[in-house]
PDB file of N, CA and C in Angstrom:
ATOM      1  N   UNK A   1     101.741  72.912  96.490  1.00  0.00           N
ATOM      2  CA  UNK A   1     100.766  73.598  97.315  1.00  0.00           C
ATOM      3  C   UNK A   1     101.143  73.580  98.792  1.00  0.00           C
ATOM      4  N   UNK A   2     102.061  72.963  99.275  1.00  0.00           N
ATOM      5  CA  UNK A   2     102.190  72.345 100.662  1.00  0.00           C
ATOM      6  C   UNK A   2     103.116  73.910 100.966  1.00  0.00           C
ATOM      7  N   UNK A   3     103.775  74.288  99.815  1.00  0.00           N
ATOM      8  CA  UNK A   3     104.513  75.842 100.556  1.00  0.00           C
ATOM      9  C   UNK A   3     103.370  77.013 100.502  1.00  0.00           C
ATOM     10  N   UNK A   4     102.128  77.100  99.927  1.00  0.00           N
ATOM     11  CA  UNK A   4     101.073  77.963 100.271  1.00  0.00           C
ATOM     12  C   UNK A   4     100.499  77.570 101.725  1.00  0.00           C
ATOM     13  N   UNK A   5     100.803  76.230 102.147  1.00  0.00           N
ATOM     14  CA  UNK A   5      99.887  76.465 103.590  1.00  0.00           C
ATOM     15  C   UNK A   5     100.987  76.636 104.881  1.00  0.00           C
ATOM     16  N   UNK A   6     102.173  76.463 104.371  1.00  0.00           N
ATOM     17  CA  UNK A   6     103.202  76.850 105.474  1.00  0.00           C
ATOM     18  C   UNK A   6     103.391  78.632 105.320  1.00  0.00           C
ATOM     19  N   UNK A   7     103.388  79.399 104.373  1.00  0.00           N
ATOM     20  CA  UNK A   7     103.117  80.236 104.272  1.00  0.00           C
ATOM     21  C   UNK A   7     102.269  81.708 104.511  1.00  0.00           C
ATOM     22  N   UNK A   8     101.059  80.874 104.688  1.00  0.00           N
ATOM     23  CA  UNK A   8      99.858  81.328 104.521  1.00  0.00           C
ATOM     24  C   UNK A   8      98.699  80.447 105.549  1.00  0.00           C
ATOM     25  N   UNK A   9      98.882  80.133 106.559  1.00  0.00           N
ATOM     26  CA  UNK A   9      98.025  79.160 107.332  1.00  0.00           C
ATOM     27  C   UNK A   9      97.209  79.891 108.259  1.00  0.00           C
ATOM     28  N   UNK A  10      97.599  81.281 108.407  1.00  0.00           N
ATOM     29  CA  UNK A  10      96.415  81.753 109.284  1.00  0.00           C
ATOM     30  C   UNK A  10      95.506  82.758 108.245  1.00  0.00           C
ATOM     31  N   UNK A  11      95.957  82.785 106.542  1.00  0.00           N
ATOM     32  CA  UNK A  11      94.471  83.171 106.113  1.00  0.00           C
ATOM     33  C   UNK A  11      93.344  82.383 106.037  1.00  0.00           C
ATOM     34  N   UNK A  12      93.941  80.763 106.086  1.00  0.00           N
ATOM     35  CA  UNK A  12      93.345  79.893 105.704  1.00  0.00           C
ATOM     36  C   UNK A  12      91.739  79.359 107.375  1.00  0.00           C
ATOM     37  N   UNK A  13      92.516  79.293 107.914  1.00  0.00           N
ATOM     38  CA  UNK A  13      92.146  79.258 109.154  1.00  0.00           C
ATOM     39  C   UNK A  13      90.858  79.566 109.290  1.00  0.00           C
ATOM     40  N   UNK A  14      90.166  78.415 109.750  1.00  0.00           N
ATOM     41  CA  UNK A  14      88.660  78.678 110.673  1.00  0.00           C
ATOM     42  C   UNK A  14      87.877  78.589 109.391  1.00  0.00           C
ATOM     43  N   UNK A  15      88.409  78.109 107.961  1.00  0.00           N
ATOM     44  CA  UNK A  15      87.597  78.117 106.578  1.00  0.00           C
ATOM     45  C   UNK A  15      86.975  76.790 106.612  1.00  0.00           C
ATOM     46  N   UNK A  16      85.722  76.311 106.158  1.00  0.00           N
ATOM     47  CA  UNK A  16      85.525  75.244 106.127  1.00  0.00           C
ATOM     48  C   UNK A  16      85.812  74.110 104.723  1.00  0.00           C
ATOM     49  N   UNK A  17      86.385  74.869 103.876  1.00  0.00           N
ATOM     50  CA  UNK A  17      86.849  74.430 102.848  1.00  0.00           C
ATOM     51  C   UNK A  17      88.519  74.505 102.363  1.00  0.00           C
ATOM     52  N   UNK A  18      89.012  73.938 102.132  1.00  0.00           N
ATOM     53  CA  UNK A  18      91.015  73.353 102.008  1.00  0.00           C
ATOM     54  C   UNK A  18      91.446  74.942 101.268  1.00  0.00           C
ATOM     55  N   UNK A  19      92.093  75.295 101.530  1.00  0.00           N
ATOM     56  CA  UNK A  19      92.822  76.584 101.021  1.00  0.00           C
ATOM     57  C   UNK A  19      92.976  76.507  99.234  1.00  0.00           C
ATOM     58  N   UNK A  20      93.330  75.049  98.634  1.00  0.00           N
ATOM     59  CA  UNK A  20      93.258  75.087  97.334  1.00  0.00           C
ATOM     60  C   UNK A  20      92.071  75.193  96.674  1.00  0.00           C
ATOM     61  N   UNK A  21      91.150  75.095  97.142  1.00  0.00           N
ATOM     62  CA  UNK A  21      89.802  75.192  96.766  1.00  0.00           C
ATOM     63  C   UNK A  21      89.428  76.464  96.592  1.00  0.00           C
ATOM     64  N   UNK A  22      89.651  77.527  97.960  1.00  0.00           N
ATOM     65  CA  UNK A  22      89.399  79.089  97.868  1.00  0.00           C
ATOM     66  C   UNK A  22      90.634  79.733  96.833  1.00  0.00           C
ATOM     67  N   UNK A  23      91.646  79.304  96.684  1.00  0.00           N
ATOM     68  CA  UNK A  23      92.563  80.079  95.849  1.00  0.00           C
ATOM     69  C   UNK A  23      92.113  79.528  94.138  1.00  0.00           C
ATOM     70  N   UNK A  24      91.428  78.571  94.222  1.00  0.00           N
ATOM     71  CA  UNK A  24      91.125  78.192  92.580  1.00  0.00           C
ATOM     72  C   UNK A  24      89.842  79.060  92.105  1.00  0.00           C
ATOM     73  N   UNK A  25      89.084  79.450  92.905  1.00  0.00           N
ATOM     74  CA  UNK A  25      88.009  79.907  93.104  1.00  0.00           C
ATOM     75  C   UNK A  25      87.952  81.716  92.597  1.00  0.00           C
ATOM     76  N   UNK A  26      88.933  81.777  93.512  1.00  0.00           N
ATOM     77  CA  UNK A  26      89.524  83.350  93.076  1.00  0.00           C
ATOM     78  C   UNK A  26      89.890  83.349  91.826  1.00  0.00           C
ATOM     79  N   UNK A  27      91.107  82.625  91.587  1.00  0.00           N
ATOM     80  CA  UNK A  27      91.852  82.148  90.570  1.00  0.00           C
ATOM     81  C   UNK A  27      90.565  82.419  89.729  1.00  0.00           C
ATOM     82  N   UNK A  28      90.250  81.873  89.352  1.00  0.00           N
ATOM     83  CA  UNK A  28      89.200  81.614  87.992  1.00  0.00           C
ATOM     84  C   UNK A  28      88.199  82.759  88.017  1.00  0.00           C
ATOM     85  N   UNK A  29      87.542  83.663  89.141  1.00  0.00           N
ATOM     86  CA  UNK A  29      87.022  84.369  89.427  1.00  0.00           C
ATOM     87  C   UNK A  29      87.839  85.750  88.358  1.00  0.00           C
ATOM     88  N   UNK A  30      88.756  85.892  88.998  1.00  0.00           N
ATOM     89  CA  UNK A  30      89.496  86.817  88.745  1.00  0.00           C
ATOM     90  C   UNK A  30      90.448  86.900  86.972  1.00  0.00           C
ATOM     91  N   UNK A  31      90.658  85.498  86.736  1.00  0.00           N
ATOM     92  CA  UNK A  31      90.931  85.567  85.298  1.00  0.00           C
ATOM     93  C   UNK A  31      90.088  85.309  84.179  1.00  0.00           C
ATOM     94  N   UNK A  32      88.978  84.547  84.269  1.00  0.00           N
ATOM     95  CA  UNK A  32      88.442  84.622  83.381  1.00  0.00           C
ATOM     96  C   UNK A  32      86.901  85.089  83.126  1.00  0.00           C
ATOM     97  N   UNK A  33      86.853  85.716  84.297  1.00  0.00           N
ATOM     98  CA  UNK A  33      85.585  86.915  84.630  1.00  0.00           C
ATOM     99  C   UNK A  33      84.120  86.251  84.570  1.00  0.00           C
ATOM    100  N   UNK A  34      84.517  84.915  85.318  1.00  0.00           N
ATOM    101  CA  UNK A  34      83.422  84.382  85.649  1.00  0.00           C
ATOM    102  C   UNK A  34      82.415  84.839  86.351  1.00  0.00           C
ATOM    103  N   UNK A  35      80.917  84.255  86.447  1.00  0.00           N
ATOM    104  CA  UNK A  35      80.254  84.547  88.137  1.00  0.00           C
ATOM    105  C   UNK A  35      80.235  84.381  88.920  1.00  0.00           C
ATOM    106  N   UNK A  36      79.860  84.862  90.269  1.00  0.00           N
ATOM    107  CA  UNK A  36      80.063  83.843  90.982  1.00  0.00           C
ATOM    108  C   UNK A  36      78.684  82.650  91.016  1.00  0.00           C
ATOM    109  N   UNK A  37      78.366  82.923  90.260  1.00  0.00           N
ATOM    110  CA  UNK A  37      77.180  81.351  89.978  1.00  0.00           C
ATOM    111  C   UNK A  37      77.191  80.537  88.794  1.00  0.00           C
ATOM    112  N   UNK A  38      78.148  81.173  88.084  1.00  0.00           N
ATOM    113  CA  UNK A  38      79.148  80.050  87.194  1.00  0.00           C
ATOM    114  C   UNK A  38      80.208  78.950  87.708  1.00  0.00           C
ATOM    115  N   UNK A  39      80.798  79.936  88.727  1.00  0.00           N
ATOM    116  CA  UNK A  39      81.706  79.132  89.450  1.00  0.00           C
ATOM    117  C   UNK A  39      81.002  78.300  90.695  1.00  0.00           C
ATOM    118  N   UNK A  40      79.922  78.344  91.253  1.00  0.00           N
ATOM    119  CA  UNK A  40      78.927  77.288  91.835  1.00  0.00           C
ATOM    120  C   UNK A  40      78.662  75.833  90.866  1.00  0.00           C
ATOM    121  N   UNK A  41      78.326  76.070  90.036  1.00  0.00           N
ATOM    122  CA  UNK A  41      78.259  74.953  88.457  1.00  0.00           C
ATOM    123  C   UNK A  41      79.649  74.315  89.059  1.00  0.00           C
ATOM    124  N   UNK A  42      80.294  74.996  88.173  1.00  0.00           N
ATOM    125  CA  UNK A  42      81.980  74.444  87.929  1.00  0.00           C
ATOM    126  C   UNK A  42      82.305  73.759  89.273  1.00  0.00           C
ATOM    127  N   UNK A  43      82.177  73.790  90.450  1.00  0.00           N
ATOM    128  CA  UNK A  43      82.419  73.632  91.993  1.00  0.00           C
ATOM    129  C   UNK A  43      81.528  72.432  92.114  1.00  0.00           C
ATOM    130  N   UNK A  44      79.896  72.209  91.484  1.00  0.00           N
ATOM    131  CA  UNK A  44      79.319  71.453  91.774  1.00  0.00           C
ATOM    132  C   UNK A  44      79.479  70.278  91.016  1.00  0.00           C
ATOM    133  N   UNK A  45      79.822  70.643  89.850  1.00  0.00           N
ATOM    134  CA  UNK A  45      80.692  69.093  89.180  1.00  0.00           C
ATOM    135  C   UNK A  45      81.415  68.625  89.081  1.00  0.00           C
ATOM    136  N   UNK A  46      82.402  69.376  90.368  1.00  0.00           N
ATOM    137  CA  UNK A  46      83.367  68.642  91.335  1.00  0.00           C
ATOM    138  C   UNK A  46      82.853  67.746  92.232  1.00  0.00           C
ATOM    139  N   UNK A  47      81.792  68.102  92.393  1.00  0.00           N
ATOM    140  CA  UNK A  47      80.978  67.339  93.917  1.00  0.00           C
ATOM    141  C   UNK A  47      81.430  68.586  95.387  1.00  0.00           C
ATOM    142  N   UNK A  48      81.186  69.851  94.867  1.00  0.00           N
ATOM    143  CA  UNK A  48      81.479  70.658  96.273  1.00  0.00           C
ATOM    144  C   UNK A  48      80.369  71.325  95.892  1.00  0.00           C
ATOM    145  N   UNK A  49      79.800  71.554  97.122  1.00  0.00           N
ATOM    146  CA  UNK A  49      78.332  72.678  97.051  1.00  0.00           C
ATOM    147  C   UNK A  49      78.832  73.820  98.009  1.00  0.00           C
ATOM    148  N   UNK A  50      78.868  74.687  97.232  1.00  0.00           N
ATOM    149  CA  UNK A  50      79.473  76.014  97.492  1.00  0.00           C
ATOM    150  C   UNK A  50      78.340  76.740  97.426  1.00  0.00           C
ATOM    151  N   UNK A  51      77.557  77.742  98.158  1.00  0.00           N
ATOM    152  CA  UNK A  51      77.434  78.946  97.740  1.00  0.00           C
ATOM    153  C   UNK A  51      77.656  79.916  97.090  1.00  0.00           C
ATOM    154  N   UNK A  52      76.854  80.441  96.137  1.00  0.00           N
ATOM    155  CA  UNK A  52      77.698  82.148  95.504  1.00  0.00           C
ATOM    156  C   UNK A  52      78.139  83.239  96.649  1.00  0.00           C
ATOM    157  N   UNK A  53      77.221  83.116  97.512  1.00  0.00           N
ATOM    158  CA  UNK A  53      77.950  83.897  98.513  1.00  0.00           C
ATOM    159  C   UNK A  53      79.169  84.026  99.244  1.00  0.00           C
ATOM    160  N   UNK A  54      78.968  82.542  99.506  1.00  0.00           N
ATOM    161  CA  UNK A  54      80.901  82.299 100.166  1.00  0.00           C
ATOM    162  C   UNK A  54      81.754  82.384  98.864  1.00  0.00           C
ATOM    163  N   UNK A  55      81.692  82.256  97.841  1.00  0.00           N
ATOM    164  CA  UNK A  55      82.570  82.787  96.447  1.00  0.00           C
ATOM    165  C   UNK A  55      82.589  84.209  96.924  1.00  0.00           C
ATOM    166  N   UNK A  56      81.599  84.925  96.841  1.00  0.00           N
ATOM    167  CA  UNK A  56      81.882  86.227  97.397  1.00  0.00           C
ATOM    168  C   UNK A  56      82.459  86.771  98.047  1.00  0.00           C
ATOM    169  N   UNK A  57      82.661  86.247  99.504  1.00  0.00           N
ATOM    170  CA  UNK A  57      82.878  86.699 100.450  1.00  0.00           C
ATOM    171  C   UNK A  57      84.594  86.561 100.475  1.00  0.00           C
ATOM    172  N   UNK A  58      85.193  85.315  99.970  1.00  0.00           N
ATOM    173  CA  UNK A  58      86.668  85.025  99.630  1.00  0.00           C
ATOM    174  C   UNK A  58      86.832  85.795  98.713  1.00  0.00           C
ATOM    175  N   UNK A  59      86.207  86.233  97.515  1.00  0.00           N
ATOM    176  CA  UNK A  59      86.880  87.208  96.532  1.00  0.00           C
ATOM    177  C   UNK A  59      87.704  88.704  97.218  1.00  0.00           C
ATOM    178  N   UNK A  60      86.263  88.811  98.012  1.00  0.00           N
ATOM    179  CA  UNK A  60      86.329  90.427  98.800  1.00  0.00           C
ATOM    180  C   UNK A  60      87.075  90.848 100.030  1.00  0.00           C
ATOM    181  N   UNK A  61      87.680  89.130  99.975  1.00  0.00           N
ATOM    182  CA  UNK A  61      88.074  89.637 102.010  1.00  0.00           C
ATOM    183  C   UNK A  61      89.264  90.127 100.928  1.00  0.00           C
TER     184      UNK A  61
END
């Protein structure tokens, strides 16, 4: 993961959450046609309290 943030450090930028977090998010969003309030669950029994909205908003930028 350390070559996605040398890579990629100013999409990441000004996010309040680690770049692997928003790319798993998508990730799973996008392959297995989750919700985004499925993937709030899944996020929260990580111990991260996410919004569906900010899921949103990273899917769409």
């Amino acid at each position: 993961m350390s070559l996605r943030r040398k890579t990629h450090p100013l999409l990441f930028k000004w996010r309040h959450f680690e770049a692997e977090i928003i790319l798993l998010s998508i990730r799973w969003y996008l392959s297995y046609r989750l919700s985004f309030r499925d993937l709030v669950e899944i996020m929260d029994e990580r111990g991260l309290k996410i919004a569906h909205t900010t899921i949103f908003r990273w899917v769409f930028r």
